[in-house]
N, C-alpha and C. Protein backbone atom coordinates (compact mmCIF):
# COMPACT_ATOMS: atom_id res chain seq x y z
N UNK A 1 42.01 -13.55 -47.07
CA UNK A 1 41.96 -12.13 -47.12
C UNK A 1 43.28 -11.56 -46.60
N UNK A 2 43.70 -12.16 -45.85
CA UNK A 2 45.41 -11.68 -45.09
C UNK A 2 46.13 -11.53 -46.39
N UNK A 3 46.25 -12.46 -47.03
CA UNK A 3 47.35 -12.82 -48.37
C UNK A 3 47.00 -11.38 -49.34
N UNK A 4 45.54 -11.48 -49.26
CA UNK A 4 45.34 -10.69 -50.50
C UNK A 4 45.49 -8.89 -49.86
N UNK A 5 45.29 -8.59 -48.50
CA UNK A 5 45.69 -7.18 -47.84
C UNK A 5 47.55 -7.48 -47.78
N UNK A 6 48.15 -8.49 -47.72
CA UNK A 6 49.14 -8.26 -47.34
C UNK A 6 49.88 -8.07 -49.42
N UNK A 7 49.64 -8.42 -50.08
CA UNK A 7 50.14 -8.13 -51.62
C UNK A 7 49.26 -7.13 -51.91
N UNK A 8 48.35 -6.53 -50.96
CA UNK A 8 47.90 -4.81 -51.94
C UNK A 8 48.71 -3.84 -50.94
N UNK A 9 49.29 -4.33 -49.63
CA UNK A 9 50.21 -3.17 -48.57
C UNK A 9 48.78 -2.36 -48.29
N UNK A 10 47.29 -3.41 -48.11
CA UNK A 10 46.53 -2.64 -47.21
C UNK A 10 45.88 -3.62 -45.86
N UNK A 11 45.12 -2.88 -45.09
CA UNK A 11 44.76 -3.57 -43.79
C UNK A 11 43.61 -4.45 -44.45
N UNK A 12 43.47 -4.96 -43.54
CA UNK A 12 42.06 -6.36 -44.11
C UNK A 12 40.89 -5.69 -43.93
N UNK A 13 41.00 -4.63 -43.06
CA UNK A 13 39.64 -3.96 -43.32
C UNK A 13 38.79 -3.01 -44.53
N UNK A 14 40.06 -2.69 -44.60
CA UNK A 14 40.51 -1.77 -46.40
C UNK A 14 39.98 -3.05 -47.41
N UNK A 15 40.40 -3.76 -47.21
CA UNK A 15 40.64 -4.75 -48.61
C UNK A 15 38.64 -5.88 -48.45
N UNK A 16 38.54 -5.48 -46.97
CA UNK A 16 37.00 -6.04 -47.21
C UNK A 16 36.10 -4.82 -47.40
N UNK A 17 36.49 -3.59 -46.80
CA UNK A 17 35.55 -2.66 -47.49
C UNK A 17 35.48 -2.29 -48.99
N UNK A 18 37.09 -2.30 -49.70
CA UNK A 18 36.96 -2.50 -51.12
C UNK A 18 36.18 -3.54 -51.95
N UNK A 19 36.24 -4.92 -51.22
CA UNK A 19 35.08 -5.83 -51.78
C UNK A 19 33.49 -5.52 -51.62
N UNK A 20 33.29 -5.21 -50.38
CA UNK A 20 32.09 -4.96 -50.32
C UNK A 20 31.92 -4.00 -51.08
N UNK A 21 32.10 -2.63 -51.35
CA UNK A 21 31.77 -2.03 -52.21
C UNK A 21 31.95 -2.34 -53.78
N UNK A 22 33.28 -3.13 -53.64
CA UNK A 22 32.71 -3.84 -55.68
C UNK A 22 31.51 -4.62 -55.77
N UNK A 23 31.28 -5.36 -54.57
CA UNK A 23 30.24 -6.56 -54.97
C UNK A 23 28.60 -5.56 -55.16
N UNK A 24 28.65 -4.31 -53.70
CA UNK A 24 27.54 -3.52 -53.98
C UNK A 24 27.43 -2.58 -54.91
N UNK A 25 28.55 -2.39 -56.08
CA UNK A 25 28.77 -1.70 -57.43
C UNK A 25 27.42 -2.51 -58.43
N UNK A 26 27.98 -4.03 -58.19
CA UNK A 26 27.50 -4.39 -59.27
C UNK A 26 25.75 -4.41 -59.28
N UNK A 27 25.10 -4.61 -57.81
CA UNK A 27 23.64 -4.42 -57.65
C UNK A 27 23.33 -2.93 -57.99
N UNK A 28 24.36 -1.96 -58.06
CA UNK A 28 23.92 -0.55 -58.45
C UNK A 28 23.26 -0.07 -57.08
N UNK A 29 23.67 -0.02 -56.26
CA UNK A 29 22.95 0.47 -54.69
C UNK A 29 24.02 1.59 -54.29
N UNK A 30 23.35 2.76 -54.16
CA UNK A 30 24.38 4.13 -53.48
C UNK A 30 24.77 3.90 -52.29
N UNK A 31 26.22 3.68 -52.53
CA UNK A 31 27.42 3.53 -51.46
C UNK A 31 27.91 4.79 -51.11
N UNK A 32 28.08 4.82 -50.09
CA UNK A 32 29.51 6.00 -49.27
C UNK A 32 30.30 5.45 -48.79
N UNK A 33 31.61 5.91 -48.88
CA UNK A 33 32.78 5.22 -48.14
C UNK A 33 33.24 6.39 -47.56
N UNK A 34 33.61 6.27 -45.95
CA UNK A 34 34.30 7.03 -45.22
C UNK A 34 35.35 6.15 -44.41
N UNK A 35 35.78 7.05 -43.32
CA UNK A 35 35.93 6.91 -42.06
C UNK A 35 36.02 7.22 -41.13
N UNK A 36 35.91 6.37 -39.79
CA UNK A 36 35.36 6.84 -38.79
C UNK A 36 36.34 8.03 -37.93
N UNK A 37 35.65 9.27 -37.45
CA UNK A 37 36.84 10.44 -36.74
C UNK A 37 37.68 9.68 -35.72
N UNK A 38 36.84 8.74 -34.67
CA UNK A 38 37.91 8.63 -33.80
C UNK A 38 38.49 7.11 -33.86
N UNK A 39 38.18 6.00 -34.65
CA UNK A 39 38.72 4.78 -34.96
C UNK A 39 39.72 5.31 -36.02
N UNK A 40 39.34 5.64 -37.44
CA UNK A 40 39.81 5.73 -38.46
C UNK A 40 39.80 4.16 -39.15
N UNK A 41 38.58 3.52 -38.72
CA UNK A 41 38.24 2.57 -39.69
C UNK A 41 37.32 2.72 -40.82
N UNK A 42 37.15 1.83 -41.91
CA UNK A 42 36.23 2.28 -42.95
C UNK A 42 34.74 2.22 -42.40
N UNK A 43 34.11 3.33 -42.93
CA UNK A 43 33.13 2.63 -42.50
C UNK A 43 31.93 3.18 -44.12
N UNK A 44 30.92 1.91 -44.76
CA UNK A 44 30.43 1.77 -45.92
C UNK A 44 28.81 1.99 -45.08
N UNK A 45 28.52 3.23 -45.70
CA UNK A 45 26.76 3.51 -45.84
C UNK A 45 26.13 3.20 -47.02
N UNK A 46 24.87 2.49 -46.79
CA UNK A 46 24.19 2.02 -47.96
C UNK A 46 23.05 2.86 -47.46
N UNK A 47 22.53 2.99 -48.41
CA UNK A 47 20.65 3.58 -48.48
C UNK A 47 21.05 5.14 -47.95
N UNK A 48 19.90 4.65 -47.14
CA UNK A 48 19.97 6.00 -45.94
C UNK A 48 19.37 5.69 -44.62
N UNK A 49 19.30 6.94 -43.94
CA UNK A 49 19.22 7.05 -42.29
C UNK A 49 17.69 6.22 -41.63
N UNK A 50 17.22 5.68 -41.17
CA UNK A 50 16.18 5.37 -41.19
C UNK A 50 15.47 6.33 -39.56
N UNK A 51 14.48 7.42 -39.95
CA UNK A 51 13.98 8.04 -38.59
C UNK A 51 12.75 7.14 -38.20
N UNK A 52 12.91 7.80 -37.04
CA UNK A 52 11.47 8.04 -36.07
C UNK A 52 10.57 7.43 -36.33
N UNK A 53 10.25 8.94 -37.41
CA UNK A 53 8.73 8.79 -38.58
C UNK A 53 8.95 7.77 -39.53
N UNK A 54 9.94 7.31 -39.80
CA UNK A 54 9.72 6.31 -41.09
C UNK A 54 9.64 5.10 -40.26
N UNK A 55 9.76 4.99 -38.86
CA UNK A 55 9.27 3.60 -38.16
C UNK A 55 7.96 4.12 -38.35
N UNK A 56 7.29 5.17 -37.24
CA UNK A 56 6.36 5.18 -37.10
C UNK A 56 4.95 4.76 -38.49
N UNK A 57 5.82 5.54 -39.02
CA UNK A 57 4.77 4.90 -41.03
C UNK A 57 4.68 3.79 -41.00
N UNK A 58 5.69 2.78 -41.01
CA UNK A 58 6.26 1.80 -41.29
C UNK A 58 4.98 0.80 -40.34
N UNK A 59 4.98 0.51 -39.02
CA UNK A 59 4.19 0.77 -37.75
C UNK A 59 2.69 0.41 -38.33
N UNK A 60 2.41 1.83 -38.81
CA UNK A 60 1.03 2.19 -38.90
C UNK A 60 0.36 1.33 -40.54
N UNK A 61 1.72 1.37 -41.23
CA UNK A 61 0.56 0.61 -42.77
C UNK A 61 0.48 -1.29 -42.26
N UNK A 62 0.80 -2.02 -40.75
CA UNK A 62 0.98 -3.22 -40.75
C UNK A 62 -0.81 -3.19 -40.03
């Protein structure tokens, strides 16, 4: 991964968040790509937020 961030002139974190998001392209799963305010690293959301109540559901149908 060094070789391959160092011939795109990006960081290895760049160049594994770009993979991870091609590889989660191809399953078709809604990605976000940001980054973080006070790192300024990537950071990749899949799905969504999981609350409270969706433990508590979750919980109650076992």
């Amino acid at each position: 991964m060094r070789e391959l961030a160092a011939s795109r002139g990006q960081s290895m974190s760049q160049v594994l968040a770009d993979l991870t998001m091609h590889g989660l392209a191809r399953l078709e799963v809604e990605v976000e790509f940001s980054r973080d305010p006070r790192s300024g690293m990537p950071v990749i959301s899949i799905g969504r937020a999981v609350t409270d109540a969706d433990i508590a559901a979750a919980l109650e149908e076992e």
